[in-house]
Protein backbone atom coordinates (compact mmCIF):
# COMPACT_ATOMS: atom_id res chain seq x y z
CA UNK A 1 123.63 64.19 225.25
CA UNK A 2 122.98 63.54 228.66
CA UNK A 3 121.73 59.42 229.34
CA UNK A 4 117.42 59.84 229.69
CA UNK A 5 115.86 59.36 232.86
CA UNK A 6 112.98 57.26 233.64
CA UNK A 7 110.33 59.82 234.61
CA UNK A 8 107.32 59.30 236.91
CA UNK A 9 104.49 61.75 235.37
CA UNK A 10 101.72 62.75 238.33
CA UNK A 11 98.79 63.11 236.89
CA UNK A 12 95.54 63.91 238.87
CA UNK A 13 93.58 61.58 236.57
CA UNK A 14 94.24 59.24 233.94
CA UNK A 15 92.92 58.45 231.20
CA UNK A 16 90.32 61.06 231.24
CA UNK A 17 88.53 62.57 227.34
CA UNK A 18 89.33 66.12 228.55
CA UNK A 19 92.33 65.98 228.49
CA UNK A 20 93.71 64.56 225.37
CA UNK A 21 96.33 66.77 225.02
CA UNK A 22 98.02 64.96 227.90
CA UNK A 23 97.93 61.69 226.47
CA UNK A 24 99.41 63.59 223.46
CA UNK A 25 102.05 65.27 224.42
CA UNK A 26 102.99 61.29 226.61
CA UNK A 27 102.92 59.73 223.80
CA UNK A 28 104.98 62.05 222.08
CA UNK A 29 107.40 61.99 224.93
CA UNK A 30 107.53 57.92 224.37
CA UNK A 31 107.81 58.07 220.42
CA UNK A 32 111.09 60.69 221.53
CA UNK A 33 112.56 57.77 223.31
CA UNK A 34 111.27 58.81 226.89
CA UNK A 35 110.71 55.96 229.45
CA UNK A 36 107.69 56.92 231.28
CA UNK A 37 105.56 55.70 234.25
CA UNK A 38 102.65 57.57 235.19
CA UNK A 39 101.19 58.13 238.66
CA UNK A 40 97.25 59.08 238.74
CA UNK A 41 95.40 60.67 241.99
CA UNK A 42 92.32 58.96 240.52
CA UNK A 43 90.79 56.19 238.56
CA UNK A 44 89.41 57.10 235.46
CA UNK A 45 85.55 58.05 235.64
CA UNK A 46 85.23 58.37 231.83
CA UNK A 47 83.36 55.11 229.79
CA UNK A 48 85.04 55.81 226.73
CA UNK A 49 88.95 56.16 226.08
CA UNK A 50 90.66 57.98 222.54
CA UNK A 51 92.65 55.62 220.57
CA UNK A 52 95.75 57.32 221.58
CA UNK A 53 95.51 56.17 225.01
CA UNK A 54 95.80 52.76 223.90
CA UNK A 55 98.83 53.54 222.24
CA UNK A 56 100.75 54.83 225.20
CA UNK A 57 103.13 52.22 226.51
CA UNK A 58 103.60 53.61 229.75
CA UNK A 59 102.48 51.64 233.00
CA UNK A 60 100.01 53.19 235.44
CA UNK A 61 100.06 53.51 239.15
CA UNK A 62 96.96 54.40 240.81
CA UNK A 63 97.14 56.27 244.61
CA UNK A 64 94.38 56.21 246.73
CA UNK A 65 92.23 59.01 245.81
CA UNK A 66 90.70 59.57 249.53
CA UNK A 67 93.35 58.07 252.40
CA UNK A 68 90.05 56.78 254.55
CA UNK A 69 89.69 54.36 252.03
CA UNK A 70 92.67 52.95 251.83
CA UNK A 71 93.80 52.97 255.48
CA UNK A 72 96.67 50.51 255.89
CA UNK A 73 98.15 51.31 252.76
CA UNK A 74 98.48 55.02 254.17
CA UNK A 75 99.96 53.29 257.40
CA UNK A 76 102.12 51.06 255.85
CA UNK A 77 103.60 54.03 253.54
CA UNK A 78 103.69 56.11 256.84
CA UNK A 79 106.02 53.39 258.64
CA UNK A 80 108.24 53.02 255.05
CA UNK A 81 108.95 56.65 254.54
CA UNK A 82 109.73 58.25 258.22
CA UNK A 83 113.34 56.88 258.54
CA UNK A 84 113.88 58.47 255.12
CA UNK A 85 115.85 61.66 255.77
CA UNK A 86 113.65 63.34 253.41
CA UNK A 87 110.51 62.73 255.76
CA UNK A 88 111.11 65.28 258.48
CA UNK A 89 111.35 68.45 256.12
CA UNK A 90 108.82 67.03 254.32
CA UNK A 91 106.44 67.20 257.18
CA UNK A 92 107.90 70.49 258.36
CA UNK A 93 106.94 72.25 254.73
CA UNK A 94 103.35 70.49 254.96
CA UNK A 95 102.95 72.24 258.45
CA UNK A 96 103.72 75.44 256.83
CA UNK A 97 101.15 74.62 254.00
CA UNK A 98 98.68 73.67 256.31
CA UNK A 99 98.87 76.69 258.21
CA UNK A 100 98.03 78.68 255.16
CA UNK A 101 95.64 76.17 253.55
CA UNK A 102 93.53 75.04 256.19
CA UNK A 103 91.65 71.80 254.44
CA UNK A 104 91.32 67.89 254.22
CA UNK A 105 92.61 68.25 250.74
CA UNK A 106 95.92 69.67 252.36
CA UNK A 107 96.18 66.20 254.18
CA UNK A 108 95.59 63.81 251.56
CA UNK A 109 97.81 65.39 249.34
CA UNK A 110 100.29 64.63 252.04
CA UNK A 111 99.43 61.01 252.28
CA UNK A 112 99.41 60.14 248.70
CA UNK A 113 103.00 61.73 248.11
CA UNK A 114 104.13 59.30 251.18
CA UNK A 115 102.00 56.22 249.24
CA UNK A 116 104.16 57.23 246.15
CA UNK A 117 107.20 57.22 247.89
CA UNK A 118 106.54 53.74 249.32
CA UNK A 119 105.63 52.48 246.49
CA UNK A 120 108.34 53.72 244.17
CA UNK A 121 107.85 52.88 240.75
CA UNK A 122 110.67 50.61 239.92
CA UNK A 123 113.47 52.64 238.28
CA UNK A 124 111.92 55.96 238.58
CA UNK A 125 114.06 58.83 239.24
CA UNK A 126 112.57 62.10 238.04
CA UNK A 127 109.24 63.78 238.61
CA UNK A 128 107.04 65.71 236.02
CA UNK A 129 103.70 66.92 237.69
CA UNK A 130 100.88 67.98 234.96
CA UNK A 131 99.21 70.50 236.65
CA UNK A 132 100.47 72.73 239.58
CA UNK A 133 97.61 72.32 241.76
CA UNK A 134 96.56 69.51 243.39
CA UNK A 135 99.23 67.18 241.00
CA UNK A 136 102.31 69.40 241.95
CA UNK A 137 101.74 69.27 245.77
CA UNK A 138 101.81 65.72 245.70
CA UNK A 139 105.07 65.68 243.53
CA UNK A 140 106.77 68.44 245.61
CA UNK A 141 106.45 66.63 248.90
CA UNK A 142 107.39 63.56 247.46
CA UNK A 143 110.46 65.17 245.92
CA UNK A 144 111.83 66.13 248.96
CA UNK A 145 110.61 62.89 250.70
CA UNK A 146 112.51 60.60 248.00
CA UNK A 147 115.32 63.35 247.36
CA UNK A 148 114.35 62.85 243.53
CA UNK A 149 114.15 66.70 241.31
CA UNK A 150 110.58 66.93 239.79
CA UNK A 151 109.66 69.52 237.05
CA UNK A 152 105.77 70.65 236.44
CA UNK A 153 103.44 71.31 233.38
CA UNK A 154 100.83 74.11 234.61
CA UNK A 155 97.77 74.94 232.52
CA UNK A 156 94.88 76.59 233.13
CA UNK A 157 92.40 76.23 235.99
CA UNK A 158 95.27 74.94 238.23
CA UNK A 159 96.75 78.44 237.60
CA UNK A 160 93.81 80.84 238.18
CA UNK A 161 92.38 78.53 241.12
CA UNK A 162 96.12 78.52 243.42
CA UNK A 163 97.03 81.05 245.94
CA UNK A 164 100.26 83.14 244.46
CA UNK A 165 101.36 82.06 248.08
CA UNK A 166 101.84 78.13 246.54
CA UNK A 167 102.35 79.03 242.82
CA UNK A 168 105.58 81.10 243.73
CA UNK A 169 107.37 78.74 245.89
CA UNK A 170 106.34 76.13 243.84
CA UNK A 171 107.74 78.47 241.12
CA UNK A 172 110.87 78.19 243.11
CA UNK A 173 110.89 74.21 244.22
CA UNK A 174 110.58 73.11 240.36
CA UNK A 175 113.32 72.36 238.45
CA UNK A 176 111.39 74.37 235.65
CA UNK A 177 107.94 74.95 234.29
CA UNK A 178 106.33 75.12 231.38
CA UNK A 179 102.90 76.68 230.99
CA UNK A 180 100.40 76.66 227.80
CA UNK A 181 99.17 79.54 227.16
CA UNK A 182 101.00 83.48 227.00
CA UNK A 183 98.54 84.81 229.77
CA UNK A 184 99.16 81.88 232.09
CA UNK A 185 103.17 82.69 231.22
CA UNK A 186 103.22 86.04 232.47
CA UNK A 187 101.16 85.49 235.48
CA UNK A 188 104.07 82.76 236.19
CA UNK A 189 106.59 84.85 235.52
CA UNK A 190 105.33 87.54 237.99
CA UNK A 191 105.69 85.68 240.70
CA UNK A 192 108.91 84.06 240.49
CA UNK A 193 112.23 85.37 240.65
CA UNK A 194 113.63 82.46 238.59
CA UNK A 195 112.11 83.83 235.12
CA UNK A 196 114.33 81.50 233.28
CA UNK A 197 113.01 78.64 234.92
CA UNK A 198 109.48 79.21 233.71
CA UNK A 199 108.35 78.45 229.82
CA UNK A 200 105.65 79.19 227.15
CA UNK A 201 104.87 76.05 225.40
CA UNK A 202 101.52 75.52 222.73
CA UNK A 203 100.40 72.50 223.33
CA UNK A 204 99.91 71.99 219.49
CA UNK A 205 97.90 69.24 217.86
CA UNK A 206 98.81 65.77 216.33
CA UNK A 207 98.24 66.80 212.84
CA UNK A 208 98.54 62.59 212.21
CA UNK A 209 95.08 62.68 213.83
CA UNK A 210 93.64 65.22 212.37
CA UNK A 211 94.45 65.24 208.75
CA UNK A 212 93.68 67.76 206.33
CA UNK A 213 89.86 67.92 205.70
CA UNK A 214 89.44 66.82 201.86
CA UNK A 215 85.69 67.67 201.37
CA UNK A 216 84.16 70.92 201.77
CA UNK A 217 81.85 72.62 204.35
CA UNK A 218 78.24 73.47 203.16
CA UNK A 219 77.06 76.26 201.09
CA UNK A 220 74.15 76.68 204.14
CA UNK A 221 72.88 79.90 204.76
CA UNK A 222 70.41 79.11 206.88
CA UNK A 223 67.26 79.89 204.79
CA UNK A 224 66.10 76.04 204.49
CA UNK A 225 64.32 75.12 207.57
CA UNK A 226 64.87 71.64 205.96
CA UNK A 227 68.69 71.74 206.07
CA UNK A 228 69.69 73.96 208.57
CA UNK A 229 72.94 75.42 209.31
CA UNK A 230 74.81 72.98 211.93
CA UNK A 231 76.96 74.46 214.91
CA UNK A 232 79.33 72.26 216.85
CA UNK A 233 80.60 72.53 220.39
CA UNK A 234 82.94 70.35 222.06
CA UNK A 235 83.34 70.79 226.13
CA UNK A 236 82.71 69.62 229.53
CA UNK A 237 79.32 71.20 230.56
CA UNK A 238 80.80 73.30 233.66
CA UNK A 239 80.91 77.04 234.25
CA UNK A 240 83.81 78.12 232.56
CA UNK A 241 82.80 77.18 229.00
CA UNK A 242 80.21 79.97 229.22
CA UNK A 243 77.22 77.25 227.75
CA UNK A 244 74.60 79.53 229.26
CA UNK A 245 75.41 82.34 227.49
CA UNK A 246 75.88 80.32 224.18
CA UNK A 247 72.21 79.46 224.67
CA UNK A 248 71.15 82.58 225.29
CA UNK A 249 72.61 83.94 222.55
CA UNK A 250 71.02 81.11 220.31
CA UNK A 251 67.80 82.10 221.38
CA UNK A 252 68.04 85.71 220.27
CA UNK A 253 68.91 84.85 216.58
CA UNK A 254 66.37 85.64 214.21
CA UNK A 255 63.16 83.92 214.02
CA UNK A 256 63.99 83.23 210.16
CA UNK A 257 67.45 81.68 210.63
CA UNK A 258 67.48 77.68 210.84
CA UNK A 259 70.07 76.07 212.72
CA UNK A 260 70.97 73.05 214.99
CA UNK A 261 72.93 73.24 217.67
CA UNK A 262 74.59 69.67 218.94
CA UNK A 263 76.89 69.79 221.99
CA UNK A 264 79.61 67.57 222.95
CA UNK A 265 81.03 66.81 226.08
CA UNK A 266 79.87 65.64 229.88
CA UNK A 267 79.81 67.87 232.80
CA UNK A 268 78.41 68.60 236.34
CA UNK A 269 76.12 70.79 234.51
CA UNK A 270 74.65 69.09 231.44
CA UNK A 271 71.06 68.65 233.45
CA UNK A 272 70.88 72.53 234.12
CA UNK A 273 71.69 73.47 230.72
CA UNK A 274 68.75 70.97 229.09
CA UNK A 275 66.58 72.82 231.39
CA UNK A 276 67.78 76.23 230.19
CA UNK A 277 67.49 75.24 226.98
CA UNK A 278 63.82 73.88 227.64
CA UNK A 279 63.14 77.19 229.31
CA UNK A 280 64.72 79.32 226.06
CA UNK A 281 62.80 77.51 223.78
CA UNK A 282 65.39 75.89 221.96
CA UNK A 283 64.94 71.75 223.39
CA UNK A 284 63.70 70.70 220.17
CA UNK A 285 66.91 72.48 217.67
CA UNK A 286 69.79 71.09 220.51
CA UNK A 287 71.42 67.62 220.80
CA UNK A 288 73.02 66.78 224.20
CA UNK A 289 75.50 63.72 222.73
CA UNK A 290 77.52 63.32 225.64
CA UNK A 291 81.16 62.34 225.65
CA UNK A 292 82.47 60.84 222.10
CA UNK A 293 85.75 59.91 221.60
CA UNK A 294 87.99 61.68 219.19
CA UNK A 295 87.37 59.61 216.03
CA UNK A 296 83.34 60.56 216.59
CA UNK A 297 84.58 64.09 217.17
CA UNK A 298 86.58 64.62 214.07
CA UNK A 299 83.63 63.52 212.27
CA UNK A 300 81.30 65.99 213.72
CA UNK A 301 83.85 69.05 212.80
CA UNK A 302 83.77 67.91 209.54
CA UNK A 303 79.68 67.72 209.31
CA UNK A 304 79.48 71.12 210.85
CA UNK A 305 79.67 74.98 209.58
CA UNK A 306 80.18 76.38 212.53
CA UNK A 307 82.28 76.15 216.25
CA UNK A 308 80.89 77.81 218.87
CA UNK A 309 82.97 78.42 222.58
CA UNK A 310 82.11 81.23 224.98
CA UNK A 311 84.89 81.09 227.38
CA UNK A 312 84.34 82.80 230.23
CA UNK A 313 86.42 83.68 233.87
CA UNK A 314 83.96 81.26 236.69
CA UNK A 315 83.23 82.97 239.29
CA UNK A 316 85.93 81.15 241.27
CA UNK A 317 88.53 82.17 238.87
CA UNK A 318 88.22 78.89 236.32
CA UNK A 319 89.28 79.30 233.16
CA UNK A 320 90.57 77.90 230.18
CA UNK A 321 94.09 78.29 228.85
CA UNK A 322 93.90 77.56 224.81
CA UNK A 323 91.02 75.19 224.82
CA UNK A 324 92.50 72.54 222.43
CA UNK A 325 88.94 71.69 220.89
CA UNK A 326 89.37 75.51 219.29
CA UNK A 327 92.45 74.23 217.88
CA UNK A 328 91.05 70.94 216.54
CA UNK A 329 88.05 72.50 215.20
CA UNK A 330 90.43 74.94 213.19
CA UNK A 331 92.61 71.95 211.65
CA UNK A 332 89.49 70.90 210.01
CA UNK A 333 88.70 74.39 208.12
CA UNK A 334 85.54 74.95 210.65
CA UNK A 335 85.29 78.70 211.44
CA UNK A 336 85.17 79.17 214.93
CA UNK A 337 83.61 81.64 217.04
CA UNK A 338 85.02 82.18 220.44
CA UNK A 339 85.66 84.77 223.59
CA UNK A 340 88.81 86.89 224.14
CA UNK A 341 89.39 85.02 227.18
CA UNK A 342 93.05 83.57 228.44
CA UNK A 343 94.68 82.46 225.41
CA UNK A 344 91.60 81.74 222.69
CA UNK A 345 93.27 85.42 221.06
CA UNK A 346 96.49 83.93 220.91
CA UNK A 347 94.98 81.59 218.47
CA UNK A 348 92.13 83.18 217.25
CA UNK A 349 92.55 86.82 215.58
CA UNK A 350 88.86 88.45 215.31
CA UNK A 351 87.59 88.55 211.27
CA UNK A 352 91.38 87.20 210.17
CA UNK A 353 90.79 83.41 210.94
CA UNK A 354 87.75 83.61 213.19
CA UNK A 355 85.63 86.13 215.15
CA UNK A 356 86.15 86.86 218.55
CA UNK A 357 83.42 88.36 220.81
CA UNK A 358 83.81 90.21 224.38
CA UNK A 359 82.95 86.79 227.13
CA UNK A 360 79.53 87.26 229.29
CA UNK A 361 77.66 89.15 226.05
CA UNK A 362 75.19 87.01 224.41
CA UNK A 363 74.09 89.80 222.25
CA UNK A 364 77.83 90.06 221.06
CA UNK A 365 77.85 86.68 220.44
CA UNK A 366 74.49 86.11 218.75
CA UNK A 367 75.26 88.50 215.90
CA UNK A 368 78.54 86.58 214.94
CA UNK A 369 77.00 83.78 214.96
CA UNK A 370 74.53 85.67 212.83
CA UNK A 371 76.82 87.18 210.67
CA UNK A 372 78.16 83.58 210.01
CA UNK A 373 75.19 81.86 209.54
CA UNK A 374 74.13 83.81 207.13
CA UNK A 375 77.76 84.17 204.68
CA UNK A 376 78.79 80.69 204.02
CA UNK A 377 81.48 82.33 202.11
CA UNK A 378 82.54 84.29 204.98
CA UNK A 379 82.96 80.77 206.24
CA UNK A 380 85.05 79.54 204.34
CA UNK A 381 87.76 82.01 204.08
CA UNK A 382 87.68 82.64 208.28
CA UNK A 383 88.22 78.73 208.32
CA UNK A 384 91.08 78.26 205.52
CA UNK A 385 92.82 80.78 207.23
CA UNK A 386 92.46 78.98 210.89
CA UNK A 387 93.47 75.46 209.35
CA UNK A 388 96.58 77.20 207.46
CA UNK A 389 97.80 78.67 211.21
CA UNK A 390 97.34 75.68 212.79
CA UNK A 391 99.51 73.60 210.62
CA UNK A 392 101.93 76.42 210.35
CA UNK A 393 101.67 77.22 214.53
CA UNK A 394 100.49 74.51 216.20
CA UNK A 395 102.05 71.13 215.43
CA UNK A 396 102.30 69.38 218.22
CA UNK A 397 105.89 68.06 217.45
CA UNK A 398 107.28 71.27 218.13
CA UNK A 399 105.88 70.99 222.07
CA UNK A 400 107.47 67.85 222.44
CA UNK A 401 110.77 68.38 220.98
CA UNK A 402 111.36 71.91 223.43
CA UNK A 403 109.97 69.98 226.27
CA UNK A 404 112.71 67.03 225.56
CA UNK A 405 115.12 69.75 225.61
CA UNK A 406 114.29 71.24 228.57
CA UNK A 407 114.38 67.57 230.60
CA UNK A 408 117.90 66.81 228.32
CA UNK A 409 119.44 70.46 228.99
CA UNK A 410 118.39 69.69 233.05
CA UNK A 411 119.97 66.23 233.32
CA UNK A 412 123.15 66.92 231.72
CA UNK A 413 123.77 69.59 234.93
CA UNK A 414 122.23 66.97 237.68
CA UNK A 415 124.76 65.04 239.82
């Protein structure tokens, strides 16, 4: 086995709620006897952390998230780096970026790979970018800056959101890659001649965290206006979770059906949504909770009879890979209701362990969610099938172990 490397993982934010299957999948990395360091873009913006953050040993390096604020540190990382040897193509490929991508962003990516390379984290020598976006540009100019390999982690919106232009030569710069989800893996693949060098890998859950659900969901049918049938939905309140059309389709159930609705999550557009749901009529059944950390979370799957998600593709190509909530909401027995969007079918197969509705149809949607509502028994069988795939699929053990492989099978053939 070749001797472990101390890696440097780029991060565009840390610690952030979204993302939990980041923290994850570091943690997992540390518990396989990685040594980690991890380099964030930007200070966390979140007020609340998940337990396993607090668990992750690795130290955290914060670049300046806009260069104008940090001025001499840019300067001082400027002088450092140019007598590197690595400085000069450097600049040359940003030139040839910047000729295609014509923005400020383009530039301070620039400066905070030169504030990474002058500020080294002690011991560091590999590079793991999560996300090939923003993250990966960063890591690939440093890489050739430093003369240090990186290797990237690409999920969803960085996917759908990047020229081809960038993904393929990033395609080519990268050691290898590893994507989530088997729609983001063949888009990779398609635009790389390396095809070995890119990999499908499921996230998977830590099934420590999310134990086996020992009660049972309700027996609701939604006939009591006094206990009404509860519906659950984790996710930041922005355009690619499809929210608006979830209310929509709430408001066209049947006058005689009684339900809640309580959402989960912060987002740029949590105020327009409580107005749309003012609007629809439906203020008084919804609770906006906000962000909760995972503990919170777990407990609402458990309280709940039914998950609701309706992915959709943003108008500026957003979407989600496997949204990891659909997972989590599965390992608890809670049927889910989703979109055939990106990779929810690779988890999700309609009336097997959940139903699956065409994205940007509330009508579609509001009758499964009908159809659920009112056959609690229907419930339950859609969800003990979900939690028994999940355990079987989606441990997230199985992630970490092929990703320690693929850094293991790349050191033992570096000089």
């Amino acid at each position: 086995m070749a001797p472990h490397k101390k890696i440097a993982v780029v991060l565009k934010g840390y610690p952030r709620l979204s993302e939990t299957f980041i923290a994850q999948e570091l943690l997992g990395l540390e518990k396989a006897g990685h040594d980690l360091v991890l380099v964030a873009l930007r200070r966390p913006t979140d007020g609340k952390r998940h337990p396993v953050h607090d668990e992750i040993r690795a130290a955290v390096h914060y670049l300046p998230e806009y260069l104008h604020e940090e001025p001499w540190r840019v300067c001082r990382a400027l002088f450092q780096t140019v007598a590197k040897p690595g400085f000069w193509p450097a600049l040359r490929q940003f030139f040839r970026d910047l000729l295609r991508d014509r923005t400020r962003n383009r530039f301070r990516r620039f400066g905070q790979a030169l504030v990474l390379v002058a500020e080294w984290p002690e011991g560091a020598d590999w590079l793991h970018a999560h996300f090939i976006h923003t993250p990966a540009s960063v890591t690939a100019y440093a890489s050739i800056i430093a003369g240090i390999p990186w290797t990237c982690s690409a999920h969803a919106k960085d996917i759908w959101t990047s020229p081809d232009w960038e993904l393929s030569e990033k395609l080519g710069r990268a050691r290898w890659t590893v994507t989530c989800t088997r729609n983001g893996y063949d888009h990779l693949q398609s635009l790389t001649r390396e095809k070995s060098r890119v990999h499908l890998s499921y996230h998977g859950l830590d099934l420590d965290r999310f134990p086996s659900f020992e009660g049972s969901h309700s027996a609701r049918g939604g006939s009591d206006p006094i206990d009404p049938v509860r519906i659950v939905s984790v996710g930041r309140a922005v355009a690619k979770k499809g929210y608006d059309v979830l209310l929509k389709a709430l408001s066209s159930l049947p006058a005689d059906l009684n339900w809640r609705f309580e959402h989960i999550g912060a987002g740029e557009l949590t105020a327009e949504l409580q107005a749309l749901a003012g609007k629809l009529g439906l203020a008084d059944r919804i609770r906006w909770h906000g962000a909760l950390d995972q503990k919170d979370v777990l407990t609402h799957y458990r309280e709940a009879d039914i998950f609701a998600l309706a992915c959709r593709v943003a108008a500026n190509g957003d979407r989600d890979g496997l949204p990891n909530v659909l997972v989590e909401a599965s390992s608890q027995r809670l049927v889910c209701v989703s979109t055939a969007v990106a990779g929810v079918p690779e988890l999700l197969d309609d009336g097997q362990n959940g139903l699956v509705v065409p994205a940007e149809d509330p009508r579609a949607l509001a009758l499964a969610l009908e159809r659920l509502i009112r056959d609690p028994e229907l419930r339950r069988r859609l969800g003990a099938a979900a939690e028994q795939r999940v355990r079987a699929e989606f441990d997230h053990h199985s992630s970490v172990r092929q990703l320690s492989g693929l850094f293991e099978s790349e050191w033992s053939r570096a000089p």
